[in-house]
C-alpha atoms as a PDB file:
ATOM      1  CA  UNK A   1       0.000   0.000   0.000  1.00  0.00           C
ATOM      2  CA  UNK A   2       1.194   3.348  -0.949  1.00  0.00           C
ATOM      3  CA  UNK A   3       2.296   5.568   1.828  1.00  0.00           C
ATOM      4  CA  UNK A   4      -0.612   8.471   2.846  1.00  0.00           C
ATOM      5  CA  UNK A   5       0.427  11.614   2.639  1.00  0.00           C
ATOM      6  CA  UNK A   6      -3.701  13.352   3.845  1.00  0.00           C
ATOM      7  CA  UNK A   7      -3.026  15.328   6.469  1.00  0.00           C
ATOM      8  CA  UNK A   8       0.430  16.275   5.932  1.00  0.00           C
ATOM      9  CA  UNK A   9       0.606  19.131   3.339  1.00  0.00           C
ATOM     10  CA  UNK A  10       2.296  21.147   6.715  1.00  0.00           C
ATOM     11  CA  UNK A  11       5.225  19.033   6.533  1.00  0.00           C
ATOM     12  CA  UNK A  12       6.091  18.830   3.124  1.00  0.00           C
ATOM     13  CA  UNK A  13       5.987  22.623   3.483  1.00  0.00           C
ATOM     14  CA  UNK A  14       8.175  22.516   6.618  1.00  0.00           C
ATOM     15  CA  UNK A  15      10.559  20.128   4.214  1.00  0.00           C
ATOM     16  CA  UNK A  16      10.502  22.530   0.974  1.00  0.00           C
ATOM     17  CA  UNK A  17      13.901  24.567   0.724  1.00  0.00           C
ATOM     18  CA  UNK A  18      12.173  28.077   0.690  1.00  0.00           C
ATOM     19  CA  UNK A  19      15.848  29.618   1.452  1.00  0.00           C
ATOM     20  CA  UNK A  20      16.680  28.846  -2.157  1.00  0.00           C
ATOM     21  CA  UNK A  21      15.781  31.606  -4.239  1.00  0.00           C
ATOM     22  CA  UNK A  22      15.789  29.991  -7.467  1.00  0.00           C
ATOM     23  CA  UNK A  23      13.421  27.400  -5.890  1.00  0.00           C
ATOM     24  CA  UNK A  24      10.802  29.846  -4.010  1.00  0.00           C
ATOM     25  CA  UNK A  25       7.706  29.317  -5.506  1.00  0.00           C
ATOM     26  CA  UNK A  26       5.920  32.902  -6.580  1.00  0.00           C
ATOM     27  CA  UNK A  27       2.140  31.181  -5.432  1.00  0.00           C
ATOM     28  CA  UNK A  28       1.493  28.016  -3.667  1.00  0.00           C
ATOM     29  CA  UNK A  29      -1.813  25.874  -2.875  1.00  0.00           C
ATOM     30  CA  UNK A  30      -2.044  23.482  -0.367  1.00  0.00           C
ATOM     31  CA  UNK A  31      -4.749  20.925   0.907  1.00  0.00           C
ATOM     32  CA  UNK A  32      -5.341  22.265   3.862  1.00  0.00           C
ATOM     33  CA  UNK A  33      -8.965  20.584   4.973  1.00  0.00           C
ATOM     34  CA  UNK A  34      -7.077  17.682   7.016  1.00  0.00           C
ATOM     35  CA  UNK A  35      -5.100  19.821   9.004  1.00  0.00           C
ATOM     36  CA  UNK A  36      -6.167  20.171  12.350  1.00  0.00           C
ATOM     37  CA  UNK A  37      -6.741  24.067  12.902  1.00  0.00           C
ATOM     38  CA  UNK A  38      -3.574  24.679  14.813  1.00  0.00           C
ATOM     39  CA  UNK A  39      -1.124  22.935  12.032  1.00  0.00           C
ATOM     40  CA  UNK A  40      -2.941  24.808   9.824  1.00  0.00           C
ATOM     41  CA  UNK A  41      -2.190  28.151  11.836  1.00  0.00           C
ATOM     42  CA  UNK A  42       1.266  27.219  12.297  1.00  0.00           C
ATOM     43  CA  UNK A  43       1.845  26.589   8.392  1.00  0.00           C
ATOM     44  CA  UNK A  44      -0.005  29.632   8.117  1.00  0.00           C
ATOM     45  CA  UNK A  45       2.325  31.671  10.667  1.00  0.00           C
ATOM     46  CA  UNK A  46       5.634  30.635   8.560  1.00  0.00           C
ATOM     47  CA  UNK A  47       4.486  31.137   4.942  1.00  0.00           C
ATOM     48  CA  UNK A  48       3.887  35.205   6.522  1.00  0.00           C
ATOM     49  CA  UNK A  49       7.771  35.125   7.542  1.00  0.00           C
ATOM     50  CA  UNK A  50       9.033  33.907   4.414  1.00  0.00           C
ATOM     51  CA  UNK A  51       7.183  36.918   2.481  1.00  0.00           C
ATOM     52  CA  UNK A  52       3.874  35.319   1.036  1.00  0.00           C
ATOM     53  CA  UNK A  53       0.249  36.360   1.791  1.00  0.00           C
ATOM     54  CA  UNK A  54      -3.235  34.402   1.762  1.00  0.00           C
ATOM     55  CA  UNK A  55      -5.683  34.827  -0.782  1.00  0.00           C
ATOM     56  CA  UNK A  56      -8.147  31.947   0.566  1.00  0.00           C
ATOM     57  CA  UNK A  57      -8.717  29.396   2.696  1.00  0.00           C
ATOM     58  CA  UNK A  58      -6.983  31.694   5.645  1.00  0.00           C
ATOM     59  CA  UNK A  59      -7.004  30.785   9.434  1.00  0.00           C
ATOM     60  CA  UNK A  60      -9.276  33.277  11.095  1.00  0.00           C
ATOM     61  CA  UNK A  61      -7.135  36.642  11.140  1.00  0.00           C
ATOM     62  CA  UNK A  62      -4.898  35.807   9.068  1.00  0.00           C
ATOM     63  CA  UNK A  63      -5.176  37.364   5.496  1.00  0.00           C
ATOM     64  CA  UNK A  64      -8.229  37.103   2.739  1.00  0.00           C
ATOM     65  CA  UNK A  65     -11.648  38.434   3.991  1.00  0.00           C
ATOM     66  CA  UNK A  66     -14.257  35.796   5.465  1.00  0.00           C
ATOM     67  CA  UNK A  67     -15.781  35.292   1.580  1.00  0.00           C
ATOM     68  CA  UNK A  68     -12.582  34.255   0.749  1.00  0.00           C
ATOM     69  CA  UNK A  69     -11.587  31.978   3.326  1.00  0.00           C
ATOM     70  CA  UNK A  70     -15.923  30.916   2.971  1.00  0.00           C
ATOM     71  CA  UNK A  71     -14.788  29.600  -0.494  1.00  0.00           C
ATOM     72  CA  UNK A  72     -11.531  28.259  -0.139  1.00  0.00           C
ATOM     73  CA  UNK A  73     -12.903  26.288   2.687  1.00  0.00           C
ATOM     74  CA  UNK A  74     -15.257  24.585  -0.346  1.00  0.00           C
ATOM     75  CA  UNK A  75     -12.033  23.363  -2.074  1.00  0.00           C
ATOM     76  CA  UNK A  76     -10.266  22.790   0.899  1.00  0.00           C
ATOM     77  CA  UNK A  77      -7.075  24.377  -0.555  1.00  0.00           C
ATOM     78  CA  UNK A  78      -5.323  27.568   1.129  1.00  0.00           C
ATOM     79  CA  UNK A  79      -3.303  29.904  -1.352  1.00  0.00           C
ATOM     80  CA  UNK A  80      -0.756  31.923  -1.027  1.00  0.00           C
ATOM     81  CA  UNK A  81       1.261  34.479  -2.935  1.00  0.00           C
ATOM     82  CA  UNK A  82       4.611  35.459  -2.697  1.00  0.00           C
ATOM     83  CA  UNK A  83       4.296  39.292  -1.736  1.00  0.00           C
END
């Protein structure tokens, strides 16, 4: 059986070597619907250090207005933008 990865979009992003410029990715989406809320915050708390901001699917106070986050929640994918 193939290893699962639901769940555990946070740690691939934890993994990803933002601190090489050629390799920092100007947007990124990410499942985040099987994150529990404060993983989700957490992921949410580094991708604003490293320069990007949410379009959708924020964590409350964090970013895109509550329409936004109302329909990224449908998808269950947050985005971000590199600011």
């Amino acid at each position: 059986m193939p290893p699962q990865a639901e769940g555990h979009d946070d740690d691939v992003l934890r993994a990803y070597p933002f601190d090489v410029p050629r390799l920092k990715p100007r947007r990124l989406v990410f499942e985040a619907k099987h994150l529990p809320a404060s993983r989700h915050h957490a992921a949410a708390m580094r991708l604003g250090t490293l320069g990007y901001s949410c379009l959708r699917n924020c964590p409350a106070g964090l970013g895109a207005t509550n329409a936004s986050r109302d329909a990224g929640q449908e998808l269950g994918q947050a985005v971000w933008k590199l600011a």
